[in-house]
Structures are given as C-alpha cells and as structure tokens.
C-alpha atoms as a PDB file:
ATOM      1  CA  UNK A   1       2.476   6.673  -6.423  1.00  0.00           C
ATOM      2  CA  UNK A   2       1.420   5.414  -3.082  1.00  0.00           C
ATOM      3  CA  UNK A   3       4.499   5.358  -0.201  1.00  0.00           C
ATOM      4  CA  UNK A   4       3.998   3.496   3.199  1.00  0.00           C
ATOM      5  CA  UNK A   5       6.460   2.128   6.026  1.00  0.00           C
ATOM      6  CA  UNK A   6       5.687  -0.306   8.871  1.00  0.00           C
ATOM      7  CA  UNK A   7       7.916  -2.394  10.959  1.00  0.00           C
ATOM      8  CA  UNK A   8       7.272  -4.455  14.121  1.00  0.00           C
ATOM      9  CA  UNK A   9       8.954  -6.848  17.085  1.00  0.00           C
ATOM     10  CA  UNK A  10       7.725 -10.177  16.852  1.00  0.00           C
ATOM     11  CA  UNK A  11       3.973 -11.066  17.511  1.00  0.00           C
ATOM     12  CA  UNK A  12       4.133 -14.442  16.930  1.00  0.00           C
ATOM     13  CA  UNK A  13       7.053 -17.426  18.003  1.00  0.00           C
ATOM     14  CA  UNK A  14       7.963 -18.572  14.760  1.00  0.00           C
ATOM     15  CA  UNK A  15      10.120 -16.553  12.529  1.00  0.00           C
ATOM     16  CA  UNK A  16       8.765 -17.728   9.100  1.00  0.00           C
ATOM     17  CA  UNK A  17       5.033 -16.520  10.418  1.00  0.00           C
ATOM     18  CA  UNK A  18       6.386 -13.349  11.487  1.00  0.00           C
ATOM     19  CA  UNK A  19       8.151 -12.238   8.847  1.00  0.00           C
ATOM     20  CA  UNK A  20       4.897 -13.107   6.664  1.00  0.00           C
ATOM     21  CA  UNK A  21       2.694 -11.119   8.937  1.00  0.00           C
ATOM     22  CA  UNK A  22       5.308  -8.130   9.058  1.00  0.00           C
ATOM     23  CA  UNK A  23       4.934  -8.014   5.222  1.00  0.00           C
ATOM     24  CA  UNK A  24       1.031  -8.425   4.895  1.00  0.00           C
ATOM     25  CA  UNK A  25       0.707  -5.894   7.645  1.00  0.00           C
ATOM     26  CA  UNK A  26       3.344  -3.295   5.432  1.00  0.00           C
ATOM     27  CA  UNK A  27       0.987  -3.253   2.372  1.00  0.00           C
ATOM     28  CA  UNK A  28      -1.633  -3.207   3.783  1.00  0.00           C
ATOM     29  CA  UNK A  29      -1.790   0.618   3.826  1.00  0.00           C
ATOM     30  CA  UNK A  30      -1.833   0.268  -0.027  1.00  0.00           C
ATOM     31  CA  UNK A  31      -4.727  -1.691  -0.455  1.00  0.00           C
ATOM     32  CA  UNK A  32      -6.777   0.293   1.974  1.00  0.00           C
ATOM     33  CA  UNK A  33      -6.309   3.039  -0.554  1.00  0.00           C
ATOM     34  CA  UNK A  34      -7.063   1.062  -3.454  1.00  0.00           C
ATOM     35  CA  UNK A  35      -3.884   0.806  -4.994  1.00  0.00           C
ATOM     36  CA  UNK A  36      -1.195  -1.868  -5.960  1.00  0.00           C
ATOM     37  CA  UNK A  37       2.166  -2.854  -4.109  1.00  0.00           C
ATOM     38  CA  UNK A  38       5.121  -3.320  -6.603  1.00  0.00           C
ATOM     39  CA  UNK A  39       8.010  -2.401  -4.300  1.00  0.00           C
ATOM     40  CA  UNK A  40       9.449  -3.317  -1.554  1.00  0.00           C
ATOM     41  CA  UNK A  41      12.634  -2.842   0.855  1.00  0.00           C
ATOM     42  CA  UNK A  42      13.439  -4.867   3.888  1.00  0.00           C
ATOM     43  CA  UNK A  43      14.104  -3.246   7.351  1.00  0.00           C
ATOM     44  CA  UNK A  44      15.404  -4.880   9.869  1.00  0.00           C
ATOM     45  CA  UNK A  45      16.397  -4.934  13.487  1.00  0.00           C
ATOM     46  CA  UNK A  46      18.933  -7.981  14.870  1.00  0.00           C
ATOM     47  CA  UNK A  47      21.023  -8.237  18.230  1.00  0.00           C
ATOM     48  CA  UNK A  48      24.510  -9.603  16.756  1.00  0.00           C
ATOM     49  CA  UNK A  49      24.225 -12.288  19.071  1.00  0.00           C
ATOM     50  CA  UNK A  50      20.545 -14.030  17.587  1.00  0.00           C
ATOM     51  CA  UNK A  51      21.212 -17.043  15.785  1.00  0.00           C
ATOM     52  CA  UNK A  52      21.376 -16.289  11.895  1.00  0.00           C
ATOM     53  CA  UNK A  53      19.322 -18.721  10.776  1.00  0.00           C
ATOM     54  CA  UNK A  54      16.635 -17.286  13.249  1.00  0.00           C
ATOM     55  CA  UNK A  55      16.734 -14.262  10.758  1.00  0.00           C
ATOM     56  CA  UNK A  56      17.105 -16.658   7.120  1.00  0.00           C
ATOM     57  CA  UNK A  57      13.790 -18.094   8.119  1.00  0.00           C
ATOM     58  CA  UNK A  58      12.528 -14.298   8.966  1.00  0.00           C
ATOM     59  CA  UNK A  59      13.150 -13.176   5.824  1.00  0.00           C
ATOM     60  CA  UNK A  60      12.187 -15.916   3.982  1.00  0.00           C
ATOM     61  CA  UNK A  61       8.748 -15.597   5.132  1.00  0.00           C
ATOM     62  CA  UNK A  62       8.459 -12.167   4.024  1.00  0.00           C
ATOM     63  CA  UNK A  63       9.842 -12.743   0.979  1.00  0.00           C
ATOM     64  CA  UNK A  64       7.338 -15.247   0.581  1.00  0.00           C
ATOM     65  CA  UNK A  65       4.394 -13.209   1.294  1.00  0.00           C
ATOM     66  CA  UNK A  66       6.011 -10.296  -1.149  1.00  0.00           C
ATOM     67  CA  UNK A  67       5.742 -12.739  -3.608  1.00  0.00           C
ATOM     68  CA  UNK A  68       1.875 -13.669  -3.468  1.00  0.00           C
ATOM     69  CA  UNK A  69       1.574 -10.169  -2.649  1.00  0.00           C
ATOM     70  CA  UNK A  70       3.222  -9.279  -6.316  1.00  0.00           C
ATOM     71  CA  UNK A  71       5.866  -6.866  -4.888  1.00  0.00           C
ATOM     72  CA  UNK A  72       9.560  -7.534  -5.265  1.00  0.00           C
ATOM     73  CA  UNK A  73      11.965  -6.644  -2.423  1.00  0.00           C
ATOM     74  CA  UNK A  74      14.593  -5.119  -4.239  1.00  0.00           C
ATOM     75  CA  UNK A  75      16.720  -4.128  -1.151  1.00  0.00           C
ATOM     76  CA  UNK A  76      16.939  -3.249   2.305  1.00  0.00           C
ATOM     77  CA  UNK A  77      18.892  -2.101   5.713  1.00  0.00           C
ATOM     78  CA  UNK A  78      19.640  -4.220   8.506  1.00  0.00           C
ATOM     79  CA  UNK A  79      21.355  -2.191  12.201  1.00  0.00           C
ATOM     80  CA  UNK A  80      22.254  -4.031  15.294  1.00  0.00           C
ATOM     81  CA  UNK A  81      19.795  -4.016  17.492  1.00  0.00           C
ATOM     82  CA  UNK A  82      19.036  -5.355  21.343  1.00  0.00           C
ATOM     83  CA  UNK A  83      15.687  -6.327  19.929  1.00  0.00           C
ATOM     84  CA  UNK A  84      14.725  -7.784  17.109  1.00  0.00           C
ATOM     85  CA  UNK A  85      12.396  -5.772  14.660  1.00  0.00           C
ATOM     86  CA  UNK A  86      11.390  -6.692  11.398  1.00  0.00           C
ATOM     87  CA  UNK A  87       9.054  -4.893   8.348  1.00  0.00           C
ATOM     88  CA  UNK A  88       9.123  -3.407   5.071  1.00  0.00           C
ATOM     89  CA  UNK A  89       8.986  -0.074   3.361  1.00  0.00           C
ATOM     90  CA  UNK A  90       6.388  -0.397   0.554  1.00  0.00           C
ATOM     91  CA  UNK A  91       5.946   1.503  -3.219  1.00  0.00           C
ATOM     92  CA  UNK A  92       3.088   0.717  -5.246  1.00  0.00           C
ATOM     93  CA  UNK A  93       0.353   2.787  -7.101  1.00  0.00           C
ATOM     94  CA  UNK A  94      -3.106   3.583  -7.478  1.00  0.00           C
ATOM     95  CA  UNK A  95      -5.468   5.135 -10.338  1.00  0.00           C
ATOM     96  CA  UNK A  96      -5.959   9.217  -9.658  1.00  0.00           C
ATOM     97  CA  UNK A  97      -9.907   7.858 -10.093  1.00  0.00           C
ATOM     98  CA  UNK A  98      -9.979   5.201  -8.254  1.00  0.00           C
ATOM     99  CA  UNK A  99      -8.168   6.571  -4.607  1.00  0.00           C
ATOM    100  CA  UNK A 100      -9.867   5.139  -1.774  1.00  0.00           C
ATOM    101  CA  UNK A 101      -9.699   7.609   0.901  1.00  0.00           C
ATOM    102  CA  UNK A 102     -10.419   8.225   4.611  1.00  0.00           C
ATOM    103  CA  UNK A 103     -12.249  11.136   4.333  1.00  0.00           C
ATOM    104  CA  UNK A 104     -15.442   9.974   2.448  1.00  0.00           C
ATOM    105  CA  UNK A 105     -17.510   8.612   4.332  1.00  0.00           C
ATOM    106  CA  UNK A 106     -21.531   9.942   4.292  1.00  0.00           C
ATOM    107  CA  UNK A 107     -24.523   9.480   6.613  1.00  0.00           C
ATOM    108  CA  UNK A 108     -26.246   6.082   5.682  1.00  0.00           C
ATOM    109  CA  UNK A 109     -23.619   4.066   4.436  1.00  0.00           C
ATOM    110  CA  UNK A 110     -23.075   0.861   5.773  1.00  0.00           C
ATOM    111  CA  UNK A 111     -19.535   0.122   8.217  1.00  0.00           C
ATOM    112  CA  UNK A 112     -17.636  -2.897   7.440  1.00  0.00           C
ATOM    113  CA  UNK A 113     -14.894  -4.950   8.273  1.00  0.00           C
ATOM    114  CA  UNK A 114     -13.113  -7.714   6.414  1.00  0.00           C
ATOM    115  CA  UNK A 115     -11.258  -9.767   9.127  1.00  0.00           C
ATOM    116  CA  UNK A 116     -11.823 -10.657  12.925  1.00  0.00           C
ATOM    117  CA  UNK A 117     -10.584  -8.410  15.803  1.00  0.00           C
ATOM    118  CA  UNK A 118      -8.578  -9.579  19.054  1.00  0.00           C
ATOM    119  CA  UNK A 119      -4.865 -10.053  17.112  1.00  0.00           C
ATOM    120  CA  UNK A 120      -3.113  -7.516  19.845  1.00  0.00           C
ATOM    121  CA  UNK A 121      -4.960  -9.769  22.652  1.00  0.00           C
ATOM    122  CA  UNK A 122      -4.062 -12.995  21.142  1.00  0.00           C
ATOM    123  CA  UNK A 123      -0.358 -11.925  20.469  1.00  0.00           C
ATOM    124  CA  UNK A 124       0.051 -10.688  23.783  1.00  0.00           C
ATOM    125  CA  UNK A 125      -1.423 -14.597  25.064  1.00  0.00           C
ATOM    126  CA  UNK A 126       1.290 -16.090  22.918  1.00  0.00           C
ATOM    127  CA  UNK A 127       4.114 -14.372  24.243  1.00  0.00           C
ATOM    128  CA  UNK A 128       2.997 -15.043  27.574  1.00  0.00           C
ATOM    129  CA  UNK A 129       2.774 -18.905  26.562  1.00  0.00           C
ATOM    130  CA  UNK A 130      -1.487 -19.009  27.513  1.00  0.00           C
ATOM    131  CA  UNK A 131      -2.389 -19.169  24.078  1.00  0.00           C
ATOM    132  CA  UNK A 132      -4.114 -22.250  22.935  1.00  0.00           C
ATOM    133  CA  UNK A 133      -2.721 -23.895  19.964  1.00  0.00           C
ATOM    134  CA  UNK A 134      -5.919 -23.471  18.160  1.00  0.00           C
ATOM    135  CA  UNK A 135      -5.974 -19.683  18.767  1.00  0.00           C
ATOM    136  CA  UNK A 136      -2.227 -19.613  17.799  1.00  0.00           C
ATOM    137  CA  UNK A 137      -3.697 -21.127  14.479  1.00  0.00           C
ATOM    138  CA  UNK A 138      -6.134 -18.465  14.142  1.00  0.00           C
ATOM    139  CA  UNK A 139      -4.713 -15.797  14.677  1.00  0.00           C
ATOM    140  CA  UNK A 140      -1.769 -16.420  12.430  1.00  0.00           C
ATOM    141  CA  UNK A 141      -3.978 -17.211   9.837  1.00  0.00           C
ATOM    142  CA  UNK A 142      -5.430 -14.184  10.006  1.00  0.00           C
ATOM    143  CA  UNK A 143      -2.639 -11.655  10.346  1.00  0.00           C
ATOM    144  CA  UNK A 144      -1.071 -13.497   7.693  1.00  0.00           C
ATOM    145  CA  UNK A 145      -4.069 -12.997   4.923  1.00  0.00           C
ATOM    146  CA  UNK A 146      -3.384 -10.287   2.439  1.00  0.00           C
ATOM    147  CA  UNK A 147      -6.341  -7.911   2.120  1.00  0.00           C
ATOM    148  CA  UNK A 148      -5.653  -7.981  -1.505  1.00  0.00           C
ATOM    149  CA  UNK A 149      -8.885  -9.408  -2.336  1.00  0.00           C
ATOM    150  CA  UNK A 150     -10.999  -7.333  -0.347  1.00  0.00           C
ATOM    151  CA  UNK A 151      -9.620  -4.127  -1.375  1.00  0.00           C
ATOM    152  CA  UNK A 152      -9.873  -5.345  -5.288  1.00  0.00           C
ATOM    153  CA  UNK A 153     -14.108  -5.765  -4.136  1.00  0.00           C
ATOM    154  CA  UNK A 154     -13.819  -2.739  -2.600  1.00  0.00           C
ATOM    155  CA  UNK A 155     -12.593  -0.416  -5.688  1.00  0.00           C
ATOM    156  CA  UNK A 156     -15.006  -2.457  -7.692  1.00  0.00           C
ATOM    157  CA  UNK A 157     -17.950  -1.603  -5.702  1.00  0.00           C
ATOM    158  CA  UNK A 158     -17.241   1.829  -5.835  1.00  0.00           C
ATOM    159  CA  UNK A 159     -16.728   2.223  -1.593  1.00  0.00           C
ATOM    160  CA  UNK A 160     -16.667   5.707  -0.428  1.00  0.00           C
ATOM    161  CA  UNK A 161     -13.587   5.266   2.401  1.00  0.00           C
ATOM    162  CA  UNK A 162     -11.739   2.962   3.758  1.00  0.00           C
ATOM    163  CA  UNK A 163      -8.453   2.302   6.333  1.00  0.00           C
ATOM    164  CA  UNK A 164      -7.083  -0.591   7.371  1.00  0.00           C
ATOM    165  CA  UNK A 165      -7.167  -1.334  11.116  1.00  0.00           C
ATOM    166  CA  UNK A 166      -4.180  -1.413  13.006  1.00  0.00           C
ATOM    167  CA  UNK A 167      -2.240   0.195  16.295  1.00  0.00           C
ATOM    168  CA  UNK A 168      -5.564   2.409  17.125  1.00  0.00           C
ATOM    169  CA  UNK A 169      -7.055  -0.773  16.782  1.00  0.00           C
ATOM    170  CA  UNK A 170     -11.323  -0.700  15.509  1.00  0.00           C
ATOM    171  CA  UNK A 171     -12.279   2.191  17.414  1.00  0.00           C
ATOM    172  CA  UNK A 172      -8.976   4.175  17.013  1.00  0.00           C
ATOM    173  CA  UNK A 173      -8.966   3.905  13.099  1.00  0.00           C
ATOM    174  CA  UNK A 174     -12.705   4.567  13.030  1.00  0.00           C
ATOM    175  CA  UNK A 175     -12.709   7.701  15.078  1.00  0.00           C
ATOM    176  CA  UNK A 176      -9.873   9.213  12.441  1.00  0.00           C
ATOM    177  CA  UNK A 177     -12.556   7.917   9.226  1.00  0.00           C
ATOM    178  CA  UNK A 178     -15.313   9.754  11.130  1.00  0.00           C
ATOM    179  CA  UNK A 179     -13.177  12.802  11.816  1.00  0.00           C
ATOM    180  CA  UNK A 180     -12.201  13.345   8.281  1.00  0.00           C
ATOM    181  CA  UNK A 181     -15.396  13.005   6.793  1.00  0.00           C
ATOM    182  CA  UNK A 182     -17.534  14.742   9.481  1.00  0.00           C
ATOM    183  CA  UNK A 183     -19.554  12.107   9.925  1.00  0.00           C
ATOM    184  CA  UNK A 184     -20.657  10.210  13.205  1.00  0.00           C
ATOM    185  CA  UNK A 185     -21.462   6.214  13.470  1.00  0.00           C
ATOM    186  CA  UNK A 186     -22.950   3.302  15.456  1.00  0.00           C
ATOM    187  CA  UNK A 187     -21.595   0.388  15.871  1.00  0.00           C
ATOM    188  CA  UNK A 188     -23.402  -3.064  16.778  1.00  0.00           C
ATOM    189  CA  UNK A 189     -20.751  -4.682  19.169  1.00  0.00           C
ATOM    190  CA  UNK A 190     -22.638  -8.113  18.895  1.00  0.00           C
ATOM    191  CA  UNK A 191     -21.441  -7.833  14.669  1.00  0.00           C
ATOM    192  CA  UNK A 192     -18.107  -7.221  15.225  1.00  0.00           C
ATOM    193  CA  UNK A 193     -16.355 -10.284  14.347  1.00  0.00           C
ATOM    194  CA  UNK A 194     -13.797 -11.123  17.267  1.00  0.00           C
ATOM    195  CA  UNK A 195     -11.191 -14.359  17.168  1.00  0.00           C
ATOM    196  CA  UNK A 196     -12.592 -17.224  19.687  1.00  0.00           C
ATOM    197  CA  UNK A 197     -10.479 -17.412  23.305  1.00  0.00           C
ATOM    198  CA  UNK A 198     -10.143 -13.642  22.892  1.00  0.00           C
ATOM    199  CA  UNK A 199     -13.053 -12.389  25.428  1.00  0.00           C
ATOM    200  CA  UNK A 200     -12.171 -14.763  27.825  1.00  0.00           C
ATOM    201  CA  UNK A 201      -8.109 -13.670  27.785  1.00  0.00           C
ATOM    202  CA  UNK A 202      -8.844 -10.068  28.254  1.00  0.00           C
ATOM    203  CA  UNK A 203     -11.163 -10.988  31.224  1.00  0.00           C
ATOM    204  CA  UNK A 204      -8.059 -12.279  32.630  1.00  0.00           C
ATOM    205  CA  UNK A 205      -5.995  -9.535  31.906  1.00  0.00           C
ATOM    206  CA  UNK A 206      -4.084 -10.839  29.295  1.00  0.00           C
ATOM    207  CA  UNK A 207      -4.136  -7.372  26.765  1.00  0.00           C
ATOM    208  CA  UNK A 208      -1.415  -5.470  25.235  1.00  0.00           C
ATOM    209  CA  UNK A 209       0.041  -1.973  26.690  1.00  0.00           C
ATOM    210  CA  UNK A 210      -1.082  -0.394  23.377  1.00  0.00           C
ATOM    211  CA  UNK A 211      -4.950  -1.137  23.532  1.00  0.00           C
ATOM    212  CA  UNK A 212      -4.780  -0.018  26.851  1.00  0.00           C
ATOM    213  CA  UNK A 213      -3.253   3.246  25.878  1.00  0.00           C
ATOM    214  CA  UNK A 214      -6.198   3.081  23.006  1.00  0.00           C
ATOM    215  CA  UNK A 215      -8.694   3.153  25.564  1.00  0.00           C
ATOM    216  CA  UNK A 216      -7.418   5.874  27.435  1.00  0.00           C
ATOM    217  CA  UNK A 217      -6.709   8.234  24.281  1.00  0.00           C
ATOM    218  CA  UNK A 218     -10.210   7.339  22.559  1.00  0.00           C
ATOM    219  CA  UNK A 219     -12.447   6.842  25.500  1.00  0.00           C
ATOM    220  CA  UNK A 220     -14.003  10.520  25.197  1.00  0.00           C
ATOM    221  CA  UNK A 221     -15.182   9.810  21.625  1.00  0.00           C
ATOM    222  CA  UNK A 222     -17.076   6.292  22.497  1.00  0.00           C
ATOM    223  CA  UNK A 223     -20.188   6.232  24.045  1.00  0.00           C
ATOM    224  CA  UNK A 224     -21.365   2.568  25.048  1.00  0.00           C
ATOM    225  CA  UNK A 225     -24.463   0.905  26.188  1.00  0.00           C
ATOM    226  CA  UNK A 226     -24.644   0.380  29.279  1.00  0.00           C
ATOM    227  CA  UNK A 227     -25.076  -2.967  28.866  1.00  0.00           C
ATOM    228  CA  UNK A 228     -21.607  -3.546  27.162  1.00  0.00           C
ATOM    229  CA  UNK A 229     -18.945  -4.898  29.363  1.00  0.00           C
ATOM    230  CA  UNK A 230     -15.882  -3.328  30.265  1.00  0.00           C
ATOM    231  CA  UNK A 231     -13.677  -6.527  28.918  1.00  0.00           C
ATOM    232  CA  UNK A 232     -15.728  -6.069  25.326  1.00  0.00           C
ATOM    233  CA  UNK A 233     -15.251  -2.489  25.405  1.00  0.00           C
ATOM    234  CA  UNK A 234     -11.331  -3.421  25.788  1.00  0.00           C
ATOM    235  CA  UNK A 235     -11.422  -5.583  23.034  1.00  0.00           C
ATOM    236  CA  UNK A 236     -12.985  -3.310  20.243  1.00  0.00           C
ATOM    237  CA  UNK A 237      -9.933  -1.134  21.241  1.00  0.00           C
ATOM    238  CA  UNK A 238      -7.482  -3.212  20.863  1.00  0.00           C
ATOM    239  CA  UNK A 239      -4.901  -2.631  18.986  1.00  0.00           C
ATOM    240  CA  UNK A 240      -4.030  -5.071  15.448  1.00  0.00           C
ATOM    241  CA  UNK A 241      -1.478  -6.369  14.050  1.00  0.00           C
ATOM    242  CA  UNK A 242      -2.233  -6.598   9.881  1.00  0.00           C
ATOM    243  CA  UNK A 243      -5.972  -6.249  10.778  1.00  0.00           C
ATOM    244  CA  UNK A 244      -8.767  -6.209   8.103  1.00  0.00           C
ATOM    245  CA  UNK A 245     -10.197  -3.279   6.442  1.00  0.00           C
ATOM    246  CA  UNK A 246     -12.929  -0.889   7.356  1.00  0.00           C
ATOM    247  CA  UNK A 247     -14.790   0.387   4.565  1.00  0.00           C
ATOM    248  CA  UNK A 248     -17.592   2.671   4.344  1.00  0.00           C
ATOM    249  CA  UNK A 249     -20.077   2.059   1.249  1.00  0.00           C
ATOM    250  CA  UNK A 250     -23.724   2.709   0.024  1.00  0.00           C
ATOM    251  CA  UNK A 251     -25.895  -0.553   1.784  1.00  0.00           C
ATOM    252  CA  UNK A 252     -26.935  -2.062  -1.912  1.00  0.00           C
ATOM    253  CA  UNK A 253     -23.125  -2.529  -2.669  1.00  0.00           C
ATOM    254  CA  UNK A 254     -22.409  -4.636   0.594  1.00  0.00           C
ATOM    255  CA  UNK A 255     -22.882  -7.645  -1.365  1.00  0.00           C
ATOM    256  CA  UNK A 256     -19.909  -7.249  -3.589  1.00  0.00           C
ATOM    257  CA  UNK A 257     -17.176  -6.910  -0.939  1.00  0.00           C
ATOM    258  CA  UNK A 258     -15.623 -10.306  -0.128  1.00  0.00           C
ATOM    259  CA  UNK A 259     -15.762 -11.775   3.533  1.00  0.00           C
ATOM    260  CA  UNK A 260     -16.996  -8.873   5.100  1.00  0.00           C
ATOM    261  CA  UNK A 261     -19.029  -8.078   8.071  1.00  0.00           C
ATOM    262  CA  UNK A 262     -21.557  -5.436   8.631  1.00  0.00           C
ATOM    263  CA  UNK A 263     -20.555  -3.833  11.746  1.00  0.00           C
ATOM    264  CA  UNK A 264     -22.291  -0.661  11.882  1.00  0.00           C
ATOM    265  CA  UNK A 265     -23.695   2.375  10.062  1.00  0.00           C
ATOM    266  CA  UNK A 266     -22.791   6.097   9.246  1.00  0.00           C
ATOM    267  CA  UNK A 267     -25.187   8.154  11.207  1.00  0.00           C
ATOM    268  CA  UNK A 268     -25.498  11.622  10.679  1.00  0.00           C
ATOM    269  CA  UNK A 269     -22.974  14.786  10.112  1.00  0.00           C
ATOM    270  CA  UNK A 270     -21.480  15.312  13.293  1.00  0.00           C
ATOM    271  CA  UNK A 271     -18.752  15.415  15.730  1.00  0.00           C
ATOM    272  CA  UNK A 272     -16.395  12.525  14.819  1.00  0.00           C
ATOM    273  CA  UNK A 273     -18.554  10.079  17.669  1.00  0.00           C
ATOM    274  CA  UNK A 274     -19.063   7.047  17.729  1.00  0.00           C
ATOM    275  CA  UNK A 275     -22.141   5.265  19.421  1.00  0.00           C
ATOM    276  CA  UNK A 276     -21.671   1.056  20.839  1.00  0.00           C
ATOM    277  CA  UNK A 277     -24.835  -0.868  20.644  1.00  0.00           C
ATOM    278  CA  UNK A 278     -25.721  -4.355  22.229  1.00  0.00           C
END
C-alpha cells in the first residue's frame, strides 16, 4: 500500500484547471514509485465568503482528473479558510517487486526527465497577470498531464530510481536521489527541457518565493559552469507544481521511457553533488 498527501493554493486562474492540476500533482507521488492510485479523499480550504460555484467547478475538475487517473474520491474534509486551498489525500498500491525507489541510483546511468521545467515561474507570471496566453496554455497543459504513462515505461524498463519533481524543484529533488543512493551527477543545462517565456520572466524577476528559498538551501551542493547564467541557474531551481519525473536507468533502456529527456548522467560514488554543464 502506497499513502501520499498534497494540497495547494491556486496556481492557475481558473478553478476547473486547478482543481485538475491539484489532483495530477497528488498522485503523482504514486507513480514515481511505480505503483497505482485507487483512492482518493478531497481536502479543501474555502473562505465562507467565495462564491460556491467558484468551488463546484474546483471540484469538478479534480474529480475529473481522478477519473482518467482511475482513482475514486470516496470522501473528503472541507474547513473555513481565509485562503483557498485545494488537494487530495491519495491510496493506491504497488508490487513488493516492482517499487521504484529513490535510493537506487548507480554511477553510469542515464538522468531523465519526462516534462518541461519553469511551472513555479510561469504560475507566479499568471498571478501577476504578465503571462502570455500561450504560456498560460502551456503550462496548464503540462501541470495538468498525469505521469501515468511515463511511470508505466518506467517499471517496464526496469529504472533503477525515480521521484517526481516538485517544491525542491529539479535540483532540490535530485540532490535527495543522489543523497540516498550515494551517488553524484552532471547535468547538461542546455538538455533540460524548460517551458518557452520562462527565461525571459525570471530575468525580470518574475520567480516564486519558494525557488528562491531552493536556491539558497541547495546552493552548496551545485557547482555550475561558469558560463551558466545566474537567471538559468534560478530556473533549474525552481520549484514545480505536478512536475515530471526524474528517473535514473541503465543508457540502453532510455528508449523505452515515453517523452523523456536525457538531462544528465550518474557520475561516480560520492558526496550527494551535483555538477551544471553548458
């Protein structure tokens, strides 16, 4: 039996898309283990003054996404609250054979990622109202996609580790992978996929509290090329909202993972570290 909570304020302006991406992002934690989501049960946050049918269309975009995602929400708790919140506490299960872990990673195997980066950015633009429309579309789209797919590649093709990527955002979730398995890595920065309009948003400024705090808390185990901007360094640490997976797996298996991205390599026993390249 696999257990995992997650709840949020909203990252996006519409209520449907929100609850959707609240959902996707709660079993998420499930998949990056391998496993199944069966069960779920609603939590929510609402100031007794929000209009009601603010939090019907909520709800009915996360039952929505439940229901592609094959769990059903079979309950929940809803408190007044001065700000709205919204997520999902999630049951499902996983084959005692077939865990994917954290913690094994080994030198050589190749670092991948199934969806772009620069959600945190992006969400941070909307709220601000200097998103584009187009980004708005992107981004959505992608916190919205269920990494049900790629995690069914990824048990397939026998990966070693995995973990979504979320709050510590790539270099956060990363550095814990590493640290389990004892392993160090390099990263390419020019592989990492990152959503368009999201370099030029953190140049202005435009980035959450929480990747900031992610670059203060992770900074002493990144080492980056001096050739690597500050504003790219910024957005490998920023911090997702229902991100993609990062998996760990032997190179010759690569091929069987769906929509993913080589970003990287495990390097050598060590010290957790991990190395930025051009």
């Amino acid at each position: 039996m696999v257990q995992t909570v997650d709840f949020f304020t909203p990252v996006v302006d519409d209520p449907y898309d929100w609850g959707a991406i609240a959902v996707a992002n709660a079993v998420s934690d499930v998949y990056a283990m391998g496993g199944k989501p069966l069960l779920g049960l609603n939590l929510v946050g609402w100031p007794r003054e929000l209009d009601h049918a603010m939090l019907g269309r909520l709800l009915e975009g996360g039952a929505d996404k439940a229901e592609e995602a094959g769990v059903s929400i079979i309950g929940g708790h809803t408190i007044d609250d001065q700000e709205p919140k919204y997520g999902m506490a999630v049951t499902g299960t996983v084959h005692p054979d077939k865990i994917v872990r954290s913690s094994g990673a080994l030198p050589g195997m190749s670092l991948v990622l199934t969806k772009p980066l620069g959600t945190g950015i992006a969400s941070s633009a909307i709220k601000q109202q200097q998103a584009s429309p187009q980004l708005i579309k992107a981004a959505t789209a992608t916190m919205v996609a269920l990494n049900r797919d790629a995690a069914a590649a990824m048990v397939e093709a026998r990966a070693a580790a995995a973990t979504d990527v979320t709050g510590f955002g790539l270099m956060g979730h990363l550095h814990n992978m590493l640290r389990l398995s004892g392993v160090s890595a390099e990263v390419s920065a020019s592989a990492v996929p990152v959503l368009d309009e999201v370099v030029s948003l953190a140049e202005r400024g435009i980035v959450p509290g929480g990747s900031r705090r992610n670059e203060e808390f992770f900074k002493d185990f990144v080492s980056f090329h001096d050739s690597i901007s500050k504003v790219i360094r910024t957005v490998l640490f920023d911090a997702q909202t229902s991100g993609g997976l990062l998996i760990a797996i032997d190179p010759g298996r690569v091929g069987d993972l769906v929509s993913a991205t080589v970003i990287g390599q495990i390097t050598e026993a060590g010290s957790a570290t991990i190395r930025v390249s051009p």
